[in-house]
N, C-alpha and C. Protein backbone atom coordinates (compact mmCIF):
# COMPACT_ATOMS: atom_id res chain seq x y z
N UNK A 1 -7.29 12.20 -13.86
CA UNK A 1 -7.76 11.52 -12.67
C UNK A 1 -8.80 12.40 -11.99
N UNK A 2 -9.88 12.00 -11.87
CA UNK A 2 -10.81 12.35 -11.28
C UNK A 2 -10.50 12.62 -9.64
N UNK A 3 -10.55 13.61 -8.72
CA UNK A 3 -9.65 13.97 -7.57
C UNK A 3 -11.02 13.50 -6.42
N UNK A 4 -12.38 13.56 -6.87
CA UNK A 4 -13.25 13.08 -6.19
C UNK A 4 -13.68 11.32 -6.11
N UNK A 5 -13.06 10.82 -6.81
CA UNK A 5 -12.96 9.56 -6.39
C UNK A 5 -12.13 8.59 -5.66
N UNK A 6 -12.09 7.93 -5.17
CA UNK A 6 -11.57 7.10 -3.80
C UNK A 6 -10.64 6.32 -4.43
N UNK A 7 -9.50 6.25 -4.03
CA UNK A 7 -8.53 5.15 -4.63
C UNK A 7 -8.96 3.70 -4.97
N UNK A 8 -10.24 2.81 -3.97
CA UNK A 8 -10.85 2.00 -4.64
C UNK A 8 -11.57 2.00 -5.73
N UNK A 9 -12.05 3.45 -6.20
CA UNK A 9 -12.62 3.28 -7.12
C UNK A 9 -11.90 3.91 -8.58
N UNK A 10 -11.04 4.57 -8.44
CA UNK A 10 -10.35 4.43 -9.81
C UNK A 10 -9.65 3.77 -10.28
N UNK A 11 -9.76 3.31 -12.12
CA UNK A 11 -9.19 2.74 -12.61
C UNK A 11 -8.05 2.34 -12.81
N UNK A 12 -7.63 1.46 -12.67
CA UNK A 12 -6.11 0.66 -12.86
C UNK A 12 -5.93 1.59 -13.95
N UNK A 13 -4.23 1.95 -13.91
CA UNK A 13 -3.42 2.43 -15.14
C UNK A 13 -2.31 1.28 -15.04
N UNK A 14 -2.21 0.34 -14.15
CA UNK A 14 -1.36 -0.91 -14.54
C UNK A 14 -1.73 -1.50 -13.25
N UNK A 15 -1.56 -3.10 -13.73
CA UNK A 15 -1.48 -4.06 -12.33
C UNK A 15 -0.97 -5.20 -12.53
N UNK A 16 -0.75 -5.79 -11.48
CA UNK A 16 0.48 -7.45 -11.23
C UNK A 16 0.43 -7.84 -10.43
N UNK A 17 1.03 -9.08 -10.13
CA UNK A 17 1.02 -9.76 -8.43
C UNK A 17 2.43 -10.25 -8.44
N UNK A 18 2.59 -9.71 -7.33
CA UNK A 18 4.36 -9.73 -6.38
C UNK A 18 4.35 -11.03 -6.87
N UNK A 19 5.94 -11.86 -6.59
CA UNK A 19 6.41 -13.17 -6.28
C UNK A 19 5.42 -14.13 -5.42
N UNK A 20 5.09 -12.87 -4.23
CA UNK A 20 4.57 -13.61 -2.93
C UNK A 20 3.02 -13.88 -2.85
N UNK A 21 2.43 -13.19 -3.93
CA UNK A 21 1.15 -13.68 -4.54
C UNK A 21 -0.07 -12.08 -4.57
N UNK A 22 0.61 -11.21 -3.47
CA UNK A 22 -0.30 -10.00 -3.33
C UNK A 22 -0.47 -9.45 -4.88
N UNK A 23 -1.72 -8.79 -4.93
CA UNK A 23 -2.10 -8.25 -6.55
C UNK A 23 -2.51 -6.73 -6.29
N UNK A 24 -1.90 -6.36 -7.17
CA UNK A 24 -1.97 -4.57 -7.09
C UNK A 24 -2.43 -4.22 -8.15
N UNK A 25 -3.00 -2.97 -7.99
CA UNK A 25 -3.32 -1.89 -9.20
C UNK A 25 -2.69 -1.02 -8.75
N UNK A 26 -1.95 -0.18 -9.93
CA UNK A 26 -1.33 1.02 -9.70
C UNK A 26 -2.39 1.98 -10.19
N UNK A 27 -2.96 3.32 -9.36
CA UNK A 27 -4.01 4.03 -9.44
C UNK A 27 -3.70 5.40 -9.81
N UNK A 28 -2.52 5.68 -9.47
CA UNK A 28 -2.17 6.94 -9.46
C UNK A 28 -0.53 7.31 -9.59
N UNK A 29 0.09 8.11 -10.77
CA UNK A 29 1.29 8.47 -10.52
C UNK A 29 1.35 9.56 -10.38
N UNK A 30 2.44 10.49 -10.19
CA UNK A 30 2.44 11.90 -9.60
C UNK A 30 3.80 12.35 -9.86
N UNK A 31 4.13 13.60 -10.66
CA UNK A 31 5.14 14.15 -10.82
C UNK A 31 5.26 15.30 -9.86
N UNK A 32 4.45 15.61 -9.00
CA UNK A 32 3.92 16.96 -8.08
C UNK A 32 5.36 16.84 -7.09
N UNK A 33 6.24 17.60 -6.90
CA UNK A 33 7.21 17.45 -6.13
C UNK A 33 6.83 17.47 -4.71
N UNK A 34 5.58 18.16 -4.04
CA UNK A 34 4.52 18.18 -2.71
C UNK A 34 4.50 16.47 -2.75
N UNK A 35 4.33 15.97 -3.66
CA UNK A 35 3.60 14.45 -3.29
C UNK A 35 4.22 13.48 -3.32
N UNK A 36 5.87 13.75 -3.19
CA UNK A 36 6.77 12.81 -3.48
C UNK A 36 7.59 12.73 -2.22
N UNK A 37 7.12 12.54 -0.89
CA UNK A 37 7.69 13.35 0.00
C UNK A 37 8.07 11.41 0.46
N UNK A 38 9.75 11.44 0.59
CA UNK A 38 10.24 9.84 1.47
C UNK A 38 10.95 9.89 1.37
N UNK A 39 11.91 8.70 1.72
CA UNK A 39 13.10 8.28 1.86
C UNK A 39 13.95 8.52 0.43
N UNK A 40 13.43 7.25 -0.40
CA UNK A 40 14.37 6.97 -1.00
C UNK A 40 13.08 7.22 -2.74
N UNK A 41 13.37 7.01 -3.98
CA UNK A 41 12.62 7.08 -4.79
C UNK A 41 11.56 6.34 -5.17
N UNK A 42 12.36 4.80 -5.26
CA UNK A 42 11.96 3.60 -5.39
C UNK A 42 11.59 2.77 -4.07
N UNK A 43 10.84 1.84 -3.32
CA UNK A 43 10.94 1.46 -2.53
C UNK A 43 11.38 -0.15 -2.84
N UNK A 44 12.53 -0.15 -1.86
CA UNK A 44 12.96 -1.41 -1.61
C UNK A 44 12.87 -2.38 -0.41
N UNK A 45 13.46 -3.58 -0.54
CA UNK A 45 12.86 -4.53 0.58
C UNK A 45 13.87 -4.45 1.53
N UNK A 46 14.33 -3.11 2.14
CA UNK A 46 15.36 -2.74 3.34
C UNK A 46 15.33 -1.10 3.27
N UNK A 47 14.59 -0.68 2.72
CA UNK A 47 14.38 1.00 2.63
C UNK A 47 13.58 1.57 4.11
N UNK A 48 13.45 2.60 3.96
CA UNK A 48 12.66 3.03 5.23
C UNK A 48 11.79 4.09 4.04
N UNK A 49 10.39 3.83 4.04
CA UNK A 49 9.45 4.62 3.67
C UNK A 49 8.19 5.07 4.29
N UNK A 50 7.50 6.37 3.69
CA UNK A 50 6.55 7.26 4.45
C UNK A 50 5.39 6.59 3.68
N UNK A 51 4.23 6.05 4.15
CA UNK A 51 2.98 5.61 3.39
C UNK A 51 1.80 6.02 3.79
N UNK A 52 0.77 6.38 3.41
CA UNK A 52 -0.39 6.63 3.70
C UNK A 52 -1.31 5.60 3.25
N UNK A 53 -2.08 5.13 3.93
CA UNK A 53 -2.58 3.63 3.60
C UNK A 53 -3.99 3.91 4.89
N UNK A 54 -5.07 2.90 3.77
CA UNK A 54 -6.44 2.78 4.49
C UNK A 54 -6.38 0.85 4.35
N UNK A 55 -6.30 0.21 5.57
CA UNK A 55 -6.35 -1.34 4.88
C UNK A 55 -7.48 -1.77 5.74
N UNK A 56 -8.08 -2.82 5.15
CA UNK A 56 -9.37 -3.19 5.99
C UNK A 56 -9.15 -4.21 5.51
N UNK A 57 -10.18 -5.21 6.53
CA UNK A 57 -10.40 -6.62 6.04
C UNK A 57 -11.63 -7.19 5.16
N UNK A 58 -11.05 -7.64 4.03
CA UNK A 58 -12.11 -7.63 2.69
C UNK A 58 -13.65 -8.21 2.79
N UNK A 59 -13.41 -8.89 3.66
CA UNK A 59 -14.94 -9.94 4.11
C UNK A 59 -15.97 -8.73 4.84
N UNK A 60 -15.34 -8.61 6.12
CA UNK A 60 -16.54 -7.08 6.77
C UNK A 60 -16.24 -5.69 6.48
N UNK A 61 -14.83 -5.11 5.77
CA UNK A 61 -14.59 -3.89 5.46
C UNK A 61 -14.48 -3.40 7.03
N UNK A 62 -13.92 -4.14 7.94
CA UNK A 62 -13.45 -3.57 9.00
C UNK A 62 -12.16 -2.92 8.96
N UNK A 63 -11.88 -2.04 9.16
CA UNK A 63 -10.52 -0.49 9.25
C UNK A 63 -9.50 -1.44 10.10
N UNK A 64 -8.06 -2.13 9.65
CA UNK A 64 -6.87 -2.47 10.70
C UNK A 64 -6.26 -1.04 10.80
N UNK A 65 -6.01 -0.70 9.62
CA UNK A 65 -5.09 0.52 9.86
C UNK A 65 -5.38 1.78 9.07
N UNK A 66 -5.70 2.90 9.35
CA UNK A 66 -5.90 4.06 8.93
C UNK A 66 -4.90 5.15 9.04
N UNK A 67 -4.18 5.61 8.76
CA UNK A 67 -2.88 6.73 8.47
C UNK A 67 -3.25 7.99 7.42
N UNK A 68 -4.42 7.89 6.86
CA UNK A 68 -4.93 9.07 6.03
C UNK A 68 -5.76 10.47 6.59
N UNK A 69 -6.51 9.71 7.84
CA UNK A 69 -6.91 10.38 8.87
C UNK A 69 -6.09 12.09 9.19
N UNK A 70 -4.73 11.58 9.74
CA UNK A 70 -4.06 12.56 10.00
C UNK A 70 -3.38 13.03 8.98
N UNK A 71 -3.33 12.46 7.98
CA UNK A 71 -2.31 13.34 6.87
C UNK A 71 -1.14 13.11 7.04
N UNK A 72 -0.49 12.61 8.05
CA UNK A 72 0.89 12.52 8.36
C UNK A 72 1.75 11.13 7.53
N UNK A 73 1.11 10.24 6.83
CA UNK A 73 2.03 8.63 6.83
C UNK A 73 1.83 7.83 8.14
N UNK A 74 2.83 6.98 7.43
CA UNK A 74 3.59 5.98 8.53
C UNK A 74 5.09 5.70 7.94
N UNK A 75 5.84 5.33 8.64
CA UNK A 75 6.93 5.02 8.55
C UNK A 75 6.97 3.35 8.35
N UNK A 76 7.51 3.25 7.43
CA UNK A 76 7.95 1.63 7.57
C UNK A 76 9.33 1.63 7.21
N UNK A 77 10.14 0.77 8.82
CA UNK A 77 11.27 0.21 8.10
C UNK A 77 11.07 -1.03 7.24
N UNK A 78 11.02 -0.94 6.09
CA UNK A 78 10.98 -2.33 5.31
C UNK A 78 11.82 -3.42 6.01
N UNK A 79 11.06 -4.57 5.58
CA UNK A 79 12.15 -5.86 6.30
C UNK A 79 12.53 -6.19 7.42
N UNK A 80 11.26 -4.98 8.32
CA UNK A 80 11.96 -5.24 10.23
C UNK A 80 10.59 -5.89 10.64
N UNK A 81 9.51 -6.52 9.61
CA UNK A 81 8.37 -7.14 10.35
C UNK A 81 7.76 -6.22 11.27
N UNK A 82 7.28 -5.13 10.71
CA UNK A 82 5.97 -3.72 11.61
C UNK A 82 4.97 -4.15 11.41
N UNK A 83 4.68 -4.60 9.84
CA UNK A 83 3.54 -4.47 10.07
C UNK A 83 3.45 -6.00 9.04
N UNK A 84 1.58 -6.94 8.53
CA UNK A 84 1.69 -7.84 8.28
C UNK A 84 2.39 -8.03 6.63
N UNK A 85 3.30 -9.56 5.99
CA UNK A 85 4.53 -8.87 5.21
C UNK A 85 3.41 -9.00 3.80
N UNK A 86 2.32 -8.96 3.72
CA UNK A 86 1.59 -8.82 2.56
C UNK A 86 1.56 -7.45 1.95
N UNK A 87 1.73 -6.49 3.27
CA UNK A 87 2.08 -5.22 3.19
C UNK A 87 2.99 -4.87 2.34
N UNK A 88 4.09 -5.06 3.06
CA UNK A 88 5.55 -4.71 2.92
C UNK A 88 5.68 -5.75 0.78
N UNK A 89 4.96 -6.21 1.10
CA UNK A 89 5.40 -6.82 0.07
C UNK A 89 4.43 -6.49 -1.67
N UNK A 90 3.49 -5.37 -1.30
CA UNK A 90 3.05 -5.09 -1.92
C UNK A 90 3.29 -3.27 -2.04
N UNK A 91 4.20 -3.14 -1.16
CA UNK A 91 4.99 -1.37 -1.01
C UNK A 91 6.33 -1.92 -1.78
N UNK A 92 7.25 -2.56 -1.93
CA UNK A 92 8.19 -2.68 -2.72
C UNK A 92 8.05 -2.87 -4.23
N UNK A 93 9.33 -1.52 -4.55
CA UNK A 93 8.92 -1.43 -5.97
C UNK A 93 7.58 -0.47 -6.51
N UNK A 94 7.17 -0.06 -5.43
CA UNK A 94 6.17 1.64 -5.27
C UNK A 94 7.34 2.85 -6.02
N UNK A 95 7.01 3.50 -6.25
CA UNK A 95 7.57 5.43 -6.50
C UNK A 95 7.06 6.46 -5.94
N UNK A 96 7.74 7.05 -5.33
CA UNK A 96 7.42 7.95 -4.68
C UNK A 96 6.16 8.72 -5.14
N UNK A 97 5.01 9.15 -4.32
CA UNK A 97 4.23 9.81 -5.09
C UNK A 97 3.11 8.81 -5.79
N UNK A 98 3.51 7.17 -5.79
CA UNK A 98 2.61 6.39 -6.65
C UNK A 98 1.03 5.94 -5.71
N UNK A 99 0.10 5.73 -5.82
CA UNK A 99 -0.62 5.07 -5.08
C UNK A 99 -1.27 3.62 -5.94
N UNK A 100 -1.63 2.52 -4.73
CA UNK A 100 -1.68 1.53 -5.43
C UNK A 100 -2.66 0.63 -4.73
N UNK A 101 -3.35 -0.19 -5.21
CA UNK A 101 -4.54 -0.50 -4.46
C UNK A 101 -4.49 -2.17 -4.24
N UNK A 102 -3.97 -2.90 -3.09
CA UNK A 102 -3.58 -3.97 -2.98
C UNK A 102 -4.68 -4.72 -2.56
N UNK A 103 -4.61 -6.16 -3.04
CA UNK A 103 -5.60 -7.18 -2.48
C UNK A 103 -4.62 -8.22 -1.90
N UNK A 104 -4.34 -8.32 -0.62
CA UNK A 104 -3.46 -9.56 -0.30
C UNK A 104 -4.32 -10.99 0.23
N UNK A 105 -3.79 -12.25 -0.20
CA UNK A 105 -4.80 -13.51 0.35
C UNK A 105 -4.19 -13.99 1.83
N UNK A 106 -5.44 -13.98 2.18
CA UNK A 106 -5.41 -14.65 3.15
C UNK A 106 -4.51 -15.87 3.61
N UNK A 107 -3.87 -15.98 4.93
CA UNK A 107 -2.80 -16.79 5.10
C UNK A 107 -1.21 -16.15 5.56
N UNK A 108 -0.10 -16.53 4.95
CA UNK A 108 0.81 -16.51 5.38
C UNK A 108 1.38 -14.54 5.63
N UNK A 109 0.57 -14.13 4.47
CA UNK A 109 1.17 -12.68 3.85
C UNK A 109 0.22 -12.32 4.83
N UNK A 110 -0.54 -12.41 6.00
CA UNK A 110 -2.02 -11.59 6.44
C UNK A 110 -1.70 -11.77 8.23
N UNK A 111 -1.07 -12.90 8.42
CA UNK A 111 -0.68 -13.29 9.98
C UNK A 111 -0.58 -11.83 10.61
N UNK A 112 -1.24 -12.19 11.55
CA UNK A 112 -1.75 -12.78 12.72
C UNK A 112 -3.31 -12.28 11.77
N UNK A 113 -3.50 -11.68 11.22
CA UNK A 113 -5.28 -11.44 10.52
C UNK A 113 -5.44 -12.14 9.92
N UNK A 114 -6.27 -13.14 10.13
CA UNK A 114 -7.44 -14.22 9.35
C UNK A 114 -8.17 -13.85 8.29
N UNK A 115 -7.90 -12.99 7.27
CA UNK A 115 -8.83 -12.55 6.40
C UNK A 115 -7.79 -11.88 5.26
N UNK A 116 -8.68 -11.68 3.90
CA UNK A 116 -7.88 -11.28 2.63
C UNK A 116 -7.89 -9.51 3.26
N UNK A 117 -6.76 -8.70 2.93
CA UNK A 117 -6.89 -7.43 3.21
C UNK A 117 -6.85 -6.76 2.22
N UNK A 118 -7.64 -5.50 2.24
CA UNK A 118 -7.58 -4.71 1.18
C UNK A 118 -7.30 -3.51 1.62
């Protein structure tokens, strides 16, 4: 893996779309015990996990949420509705350490945001 390129821009090493329609690429795995830092291993749809996430809205590439900034995460309790569930629904079934590059559609998975997020 090339360490100078941007998670949008490296290559899928696998991808799929949830039940709920969101489509992922998995970009990155990591055995680095530094980079495996959360709750639980696997993420599930009632877990509490640490994420670092850049999401914007796909049409203007406007920034909703940025958490990479500080280096620190975010916390999500899965399943308590924090944040929109295109999210949450494209973090379940992550590994610790994995990064993954989601496209969610516009609509039900995006509420209250009017736009596909990336």
């Amino acid at each position: 893996t090339n360490p100078t390129l941007s998670p949008a821009d490296l290559p899928a090493l696998e991808s799929g779309v949830t039940e709920s329609g969101v489509k992922y690429d998995i970009v990155r795995y990591t055995n680095a015990p530094g980079d495996k830092v959360g709750f639980v291993e696997i993420a599930g749809k009632e877990d509490a996990v640490i994420v670092q996430m850049l999401a914007k809205k796909k049409s203007t590439g406007e920034v909703i949420m940025d958490t990479k900034t500080d280096g620190k995460g975010f916390l999500i309790k899965m399943g308590k509705k924090q944040m929109v569930q295109g999210l949450e629904d494209g973090i379940v079934g992550m590994k610790a350490g994995e990064q993954r590059r989601l496209l969610i559609p516009k609509g039900e998975l995006t509420k209250p945001i009017e736009d596909d997020l990336e």
